[in-house]
C-alpha atoms as a PDB file:
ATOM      1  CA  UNK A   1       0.000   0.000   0.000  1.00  0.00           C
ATOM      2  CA  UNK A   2       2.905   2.017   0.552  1.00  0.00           C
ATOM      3  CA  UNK A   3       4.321   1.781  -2.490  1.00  0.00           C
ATOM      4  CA  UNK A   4       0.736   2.466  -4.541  1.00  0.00           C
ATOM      5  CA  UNK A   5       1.066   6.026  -2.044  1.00  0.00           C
ATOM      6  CA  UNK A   6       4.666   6.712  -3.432  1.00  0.00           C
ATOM      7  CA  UNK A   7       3.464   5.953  -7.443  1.00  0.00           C
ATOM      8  CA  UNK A   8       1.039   8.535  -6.916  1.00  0.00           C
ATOM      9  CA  UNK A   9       2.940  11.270  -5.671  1.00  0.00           C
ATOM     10  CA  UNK A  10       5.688  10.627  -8.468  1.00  0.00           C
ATOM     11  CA  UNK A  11       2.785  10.464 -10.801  1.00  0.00           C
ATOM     12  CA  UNK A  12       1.560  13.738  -9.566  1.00  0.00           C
ATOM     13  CA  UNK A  13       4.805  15.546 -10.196  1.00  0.00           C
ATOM     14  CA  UNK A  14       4.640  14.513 -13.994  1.00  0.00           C
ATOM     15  CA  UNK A  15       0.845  16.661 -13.600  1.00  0.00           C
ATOM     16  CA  UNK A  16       1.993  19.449 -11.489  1.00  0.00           C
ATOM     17  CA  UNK A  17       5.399  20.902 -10.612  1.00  0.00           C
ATOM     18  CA  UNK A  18       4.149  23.860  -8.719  1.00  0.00           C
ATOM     19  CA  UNK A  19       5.714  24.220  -5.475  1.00  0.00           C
ATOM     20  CA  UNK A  20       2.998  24.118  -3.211  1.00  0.00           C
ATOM     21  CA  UNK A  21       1.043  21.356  -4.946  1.00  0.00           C
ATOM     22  CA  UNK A  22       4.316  19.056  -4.851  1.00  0.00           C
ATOM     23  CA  UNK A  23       4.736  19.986  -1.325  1.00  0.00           C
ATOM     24  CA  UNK A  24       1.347  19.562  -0.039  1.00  0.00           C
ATOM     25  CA  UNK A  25       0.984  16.281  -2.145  1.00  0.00           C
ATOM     26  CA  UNK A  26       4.275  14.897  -0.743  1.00  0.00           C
ATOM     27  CA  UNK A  27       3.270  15.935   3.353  1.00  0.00           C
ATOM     28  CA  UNK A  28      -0.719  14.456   2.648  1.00  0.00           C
ATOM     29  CA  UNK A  29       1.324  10.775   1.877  1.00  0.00           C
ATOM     30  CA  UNK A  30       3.840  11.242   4.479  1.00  0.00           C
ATOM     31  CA  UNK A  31       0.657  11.432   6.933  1.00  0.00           C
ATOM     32  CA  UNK A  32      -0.936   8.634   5.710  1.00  0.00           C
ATOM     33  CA  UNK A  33       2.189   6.833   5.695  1.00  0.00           C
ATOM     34  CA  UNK A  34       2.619   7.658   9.633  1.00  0.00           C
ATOM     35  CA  UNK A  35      -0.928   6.757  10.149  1.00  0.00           C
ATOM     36  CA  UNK A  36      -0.235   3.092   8.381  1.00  0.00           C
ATOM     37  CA  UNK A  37       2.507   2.908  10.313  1.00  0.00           C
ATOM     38  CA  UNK A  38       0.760   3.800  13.893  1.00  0.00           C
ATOM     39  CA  UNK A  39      -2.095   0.708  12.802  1.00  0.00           C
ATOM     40  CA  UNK A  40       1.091  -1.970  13.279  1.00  0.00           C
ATOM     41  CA  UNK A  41       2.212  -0.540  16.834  1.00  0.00           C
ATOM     42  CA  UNK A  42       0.692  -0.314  20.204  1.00  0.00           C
ATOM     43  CA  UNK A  43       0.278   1.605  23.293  1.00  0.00           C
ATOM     44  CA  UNK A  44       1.435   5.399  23.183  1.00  0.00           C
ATOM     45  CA  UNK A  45       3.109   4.742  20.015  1.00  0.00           C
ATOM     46  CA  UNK A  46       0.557   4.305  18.274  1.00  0.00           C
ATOM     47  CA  UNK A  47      -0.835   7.247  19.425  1.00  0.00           C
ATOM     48  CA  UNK A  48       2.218   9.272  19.047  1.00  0.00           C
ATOM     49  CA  UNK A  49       2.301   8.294  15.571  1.00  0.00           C
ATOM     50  CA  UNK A  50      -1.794   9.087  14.762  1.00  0.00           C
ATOM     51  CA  UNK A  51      -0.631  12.721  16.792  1.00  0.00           C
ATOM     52  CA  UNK A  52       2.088  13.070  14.288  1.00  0.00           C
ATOM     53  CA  UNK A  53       0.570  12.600  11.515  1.00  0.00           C
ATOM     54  CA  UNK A  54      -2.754  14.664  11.837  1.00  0.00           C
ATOM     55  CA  UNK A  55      -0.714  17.569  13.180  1.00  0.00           C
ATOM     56  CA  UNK A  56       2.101  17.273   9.615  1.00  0.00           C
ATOM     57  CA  UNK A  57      -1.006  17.178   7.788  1.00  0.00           C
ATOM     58  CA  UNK A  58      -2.662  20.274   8.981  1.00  0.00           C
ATOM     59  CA  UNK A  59       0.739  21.956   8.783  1.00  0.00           C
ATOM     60  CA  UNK A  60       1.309  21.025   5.531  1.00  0.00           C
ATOM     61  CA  UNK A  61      -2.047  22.323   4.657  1.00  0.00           C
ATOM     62  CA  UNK A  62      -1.413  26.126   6.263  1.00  0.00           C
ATOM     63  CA  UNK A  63       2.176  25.974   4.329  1.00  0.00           C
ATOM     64  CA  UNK A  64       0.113  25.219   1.317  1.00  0.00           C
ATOM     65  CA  UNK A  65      -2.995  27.898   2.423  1.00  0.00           C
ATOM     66  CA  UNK A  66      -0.248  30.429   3.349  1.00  0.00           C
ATOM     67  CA  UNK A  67       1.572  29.926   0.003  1.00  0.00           C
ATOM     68  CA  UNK A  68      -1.646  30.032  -2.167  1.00  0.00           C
ATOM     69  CA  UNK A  69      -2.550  33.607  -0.466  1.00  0.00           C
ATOM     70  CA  UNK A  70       0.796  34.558  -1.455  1.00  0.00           C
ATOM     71  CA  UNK A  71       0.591  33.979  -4.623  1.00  0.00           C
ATOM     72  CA  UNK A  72      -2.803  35.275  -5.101  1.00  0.00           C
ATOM     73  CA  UNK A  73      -1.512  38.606  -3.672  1.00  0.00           C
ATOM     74  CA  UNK A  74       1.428  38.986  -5.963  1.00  0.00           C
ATOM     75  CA  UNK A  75      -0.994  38.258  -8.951  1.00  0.00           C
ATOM     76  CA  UNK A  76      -3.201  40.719  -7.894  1.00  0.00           C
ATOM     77  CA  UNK A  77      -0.520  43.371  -7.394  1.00  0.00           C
ATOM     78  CA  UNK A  78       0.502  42.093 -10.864  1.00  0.00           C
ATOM     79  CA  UNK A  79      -2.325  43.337 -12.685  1.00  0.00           C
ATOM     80  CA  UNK A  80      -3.367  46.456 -11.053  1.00  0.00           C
END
């Protein structure tokens, strides 16, 4: 399952080689590859690892938000 997760971020950089899109693509399978991970361990590692990975995940996400807004802003500065 791993591997299927790692195809489809390499096939995503043949469709996109924005920054932010690689970036947010590669933290989204990083998470669900700690959350994989966490289903094969016990006790407060497991729950160390679910932790982890929801909290790179969100992170990623406000890299990616922040980024976007960015982006906008200098387009929009741009033009006018």
């Amino acid at each position: 399952m791993i591997l299927v997760e790692v195809l489809l971020l390499l096939f995503s950089f043949f469709l996109s080689d924005k920054f932010n899109r690689v970036i947010r693509n590669s933290g989204f399978i990083i998470s669900t590859i700690l959350i994989k991970l966490s289903f094969g361990t016990e006790g407060i590692l497991n729950t160390i690892l679910i932790v982890t990975a929801v909290l790179f995940g969100v992170i990623i996400l406000a890299i990616h938000n922040k980024y976007e807004t960015l982006e906008a802003n200098k387009t929009s500065t741009f033009e006018t």
